[in-house]
C-alpha atoms as a PDB file:
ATOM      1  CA  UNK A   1     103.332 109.983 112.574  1.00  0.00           C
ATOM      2  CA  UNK A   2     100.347 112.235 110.384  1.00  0.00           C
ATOM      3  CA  UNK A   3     100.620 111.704 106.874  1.00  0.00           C
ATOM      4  CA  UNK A   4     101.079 115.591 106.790  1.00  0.00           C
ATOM      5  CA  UNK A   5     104.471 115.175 108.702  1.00  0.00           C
ATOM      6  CA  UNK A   6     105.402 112.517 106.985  1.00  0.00           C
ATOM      7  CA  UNK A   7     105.043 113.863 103.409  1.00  0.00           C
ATOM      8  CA  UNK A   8     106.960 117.534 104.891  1.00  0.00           C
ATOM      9  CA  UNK A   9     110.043 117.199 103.854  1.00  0.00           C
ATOM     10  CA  UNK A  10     108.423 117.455 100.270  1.00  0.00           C
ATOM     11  CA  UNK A  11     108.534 120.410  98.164  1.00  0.00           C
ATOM     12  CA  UNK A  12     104.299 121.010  98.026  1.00  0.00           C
ATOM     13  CA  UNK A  13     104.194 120.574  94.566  1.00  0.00           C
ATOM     14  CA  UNK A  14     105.527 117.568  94.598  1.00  0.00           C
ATOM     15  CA  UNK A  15     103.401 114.829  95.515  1.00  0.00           C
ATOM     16  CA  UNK A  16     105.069 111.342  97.241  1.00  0.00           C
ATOM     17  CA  UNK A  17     105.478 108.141  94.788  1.00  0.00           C
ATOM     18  CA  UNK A  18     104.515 105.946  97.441  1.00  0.00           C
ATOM     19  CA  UNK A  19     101.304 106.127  99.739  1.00  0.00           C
ATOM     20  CA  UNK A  20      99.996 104.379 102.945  1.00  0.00           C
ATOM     21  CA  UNK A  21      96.886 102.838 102.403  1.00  0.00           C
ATOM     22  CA  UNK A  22      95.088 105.919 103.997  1.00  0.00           C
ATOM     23  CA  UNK A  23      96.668 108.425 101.110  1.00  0.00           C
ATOM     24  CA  UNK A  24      96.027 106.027  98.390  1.00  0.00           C
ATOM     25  CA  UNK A  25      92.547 105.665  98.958  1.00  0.00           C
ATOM     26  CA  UNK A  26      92.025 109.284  99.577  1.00  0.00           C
ATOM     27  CA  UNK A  27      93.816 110.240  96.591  1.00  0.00           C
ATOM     28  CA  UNK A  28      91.263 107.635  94.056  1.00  0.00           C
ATOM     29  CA  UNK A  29      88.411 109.235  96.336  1.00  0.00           C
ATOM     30  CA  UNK A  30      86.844 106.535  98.258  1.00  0.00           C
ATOM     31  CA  UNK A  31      87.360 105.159 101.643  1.00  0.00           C
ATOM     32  CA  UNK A  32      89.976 102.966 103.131  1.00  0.00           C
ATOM     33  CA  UNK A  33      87.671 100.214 103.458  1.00  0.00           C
ATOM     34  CA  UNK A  34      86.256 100.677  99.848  1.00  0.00           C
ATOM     35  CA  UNK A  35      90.201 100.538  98.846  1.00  0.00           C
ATOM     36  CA  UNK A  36      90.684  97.384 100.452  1.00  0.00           C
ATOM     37  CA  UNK A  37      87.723  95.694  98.524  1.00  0.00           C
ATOM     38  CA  UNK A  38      88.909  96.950  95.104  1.00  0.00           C
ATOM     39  CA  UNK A  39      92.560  95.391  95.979  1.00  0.00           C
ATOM     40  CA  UNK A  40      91.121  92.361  96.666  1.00  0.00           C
ATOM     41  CA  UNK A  41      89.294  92.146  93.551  1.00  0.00           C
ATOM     42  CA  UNK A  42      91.797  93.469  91.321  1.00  0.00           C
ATOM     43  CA  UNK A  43      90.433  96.922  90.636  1.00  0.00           C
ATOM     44  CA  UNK A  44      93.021  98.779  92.221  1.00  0.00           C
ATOM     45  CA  UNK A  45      96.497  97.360  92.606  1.00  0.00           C
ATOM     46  CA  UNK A  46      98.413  95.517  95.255  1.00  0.00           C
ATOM     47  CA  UNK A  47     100.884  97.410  97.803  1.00  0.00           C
ATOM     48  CA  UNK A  48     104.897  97.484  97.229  1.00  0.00           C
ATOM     49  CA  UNK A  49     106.708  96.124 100.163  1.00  0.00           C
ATOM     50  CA  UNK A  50     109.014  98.435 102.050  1.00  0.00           C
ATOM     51  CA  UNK A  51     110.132  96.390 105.085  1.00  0.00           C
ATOM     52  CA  UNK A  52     106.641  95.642 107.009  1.00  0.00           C
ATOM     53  CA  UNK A  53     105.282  98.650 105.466  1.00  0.00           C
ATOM     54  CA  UNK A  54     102.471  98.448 102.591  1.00  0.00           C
ATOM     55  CA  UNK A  55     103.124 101.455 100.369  1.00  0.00           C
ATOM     56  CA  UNK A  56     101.113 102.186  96.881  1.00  0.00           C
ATOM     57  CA  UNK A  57     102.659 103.676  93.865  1.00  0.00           C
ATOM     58  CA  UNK A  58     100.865 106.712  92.669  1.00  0.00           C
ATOM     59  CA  UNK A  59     102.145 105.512  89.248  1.00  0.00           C
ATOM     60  CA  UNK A  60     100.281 102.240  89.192  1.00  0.00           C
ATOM     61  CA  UNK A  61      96.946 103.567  91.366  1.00  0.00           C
ATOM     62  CA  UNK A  62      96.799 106.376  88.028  1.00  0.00           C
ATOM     63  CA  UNK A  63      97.185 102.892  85.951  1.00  0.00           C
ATOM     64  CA  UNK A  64      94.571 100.960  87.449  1.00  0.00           C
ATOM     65  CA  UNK A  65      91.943 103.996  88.085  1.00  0.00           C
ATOM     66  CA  UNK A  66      92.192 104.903  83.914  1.00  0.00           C
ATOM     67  CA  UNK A  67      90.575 100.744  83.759  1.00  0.00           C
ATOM     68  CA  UNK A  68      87.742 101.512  85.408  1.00  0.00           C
ATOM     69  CA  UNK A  69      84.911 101.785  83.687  1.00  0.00           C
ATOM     70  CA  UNK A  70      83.360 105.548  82.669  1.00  0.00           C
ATOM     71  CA  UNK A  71      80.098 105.825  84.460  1.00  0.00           C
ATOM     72  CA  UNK A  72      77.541 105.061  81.100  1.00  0.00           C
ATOM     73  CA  UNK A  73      80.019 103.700  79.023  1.00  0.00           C
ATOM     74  CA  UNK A  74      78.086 100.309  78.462  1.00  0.00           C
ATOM     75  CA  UNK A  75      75.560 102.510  77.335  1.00  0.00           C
ATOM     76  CA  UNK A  76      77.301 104.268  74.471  1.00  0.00           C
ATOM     77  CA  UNK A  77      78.633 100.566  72.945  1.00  0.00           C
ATOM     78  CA  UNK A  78      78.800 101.045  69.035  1.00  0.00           C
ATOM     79  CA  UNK A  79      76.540  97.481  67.719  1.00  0.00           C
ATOM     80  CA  UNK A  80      78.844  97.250  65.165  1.00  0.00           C
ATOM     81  CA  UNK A  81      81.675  96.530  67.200  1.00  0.00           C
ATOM     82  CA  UNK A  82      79.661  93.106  68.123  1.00  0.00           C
ATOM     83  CA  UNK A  83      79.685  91.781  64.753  1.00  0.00           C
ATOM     84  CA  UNK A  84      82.003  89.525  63.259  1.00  0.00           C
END
């Protein structure tokens, strides 16, 4: 089954709660296998469990993505933060 028949029955402005690993990885903007890594290292969360199916709520992928770090952002550190 296409994720675009799957998702159908949806109005179109509503988007699903839970995605396949495909979606979810689309939907951050990288690639599946990028995805994986980033679950594995606890960037990006793990999957809920919906029988034998691995599905990712879009609720805790917008979580995880607002940790990641703003390209720069080490850069614009305020020194006084570091003292004591």
């Amino acid at each position: 089954m296409t994720a675009a028949r799957r998702y159908a029955a949806l109005p179109p402005t509503l988007a699903p709660r839970g995605l396949s690993r495909e979606a979810a990885a689309a939907y951050i903007g990288i690639s599946p296998g990028k995805f994986d890594e980033m679950v594995l290292d606890g960037r990006m969360p793990h999957a809920k469990r919906v029988d034998a199916r691995k599905v990712w709520d879009i609720k805790n992928l917008d979580i995880y993505f607002d940790r990641l770090p703003d390209e720069g952002a080490e850069d614009k550190r305020n020194p006084w933060d570091e003292v004591a």
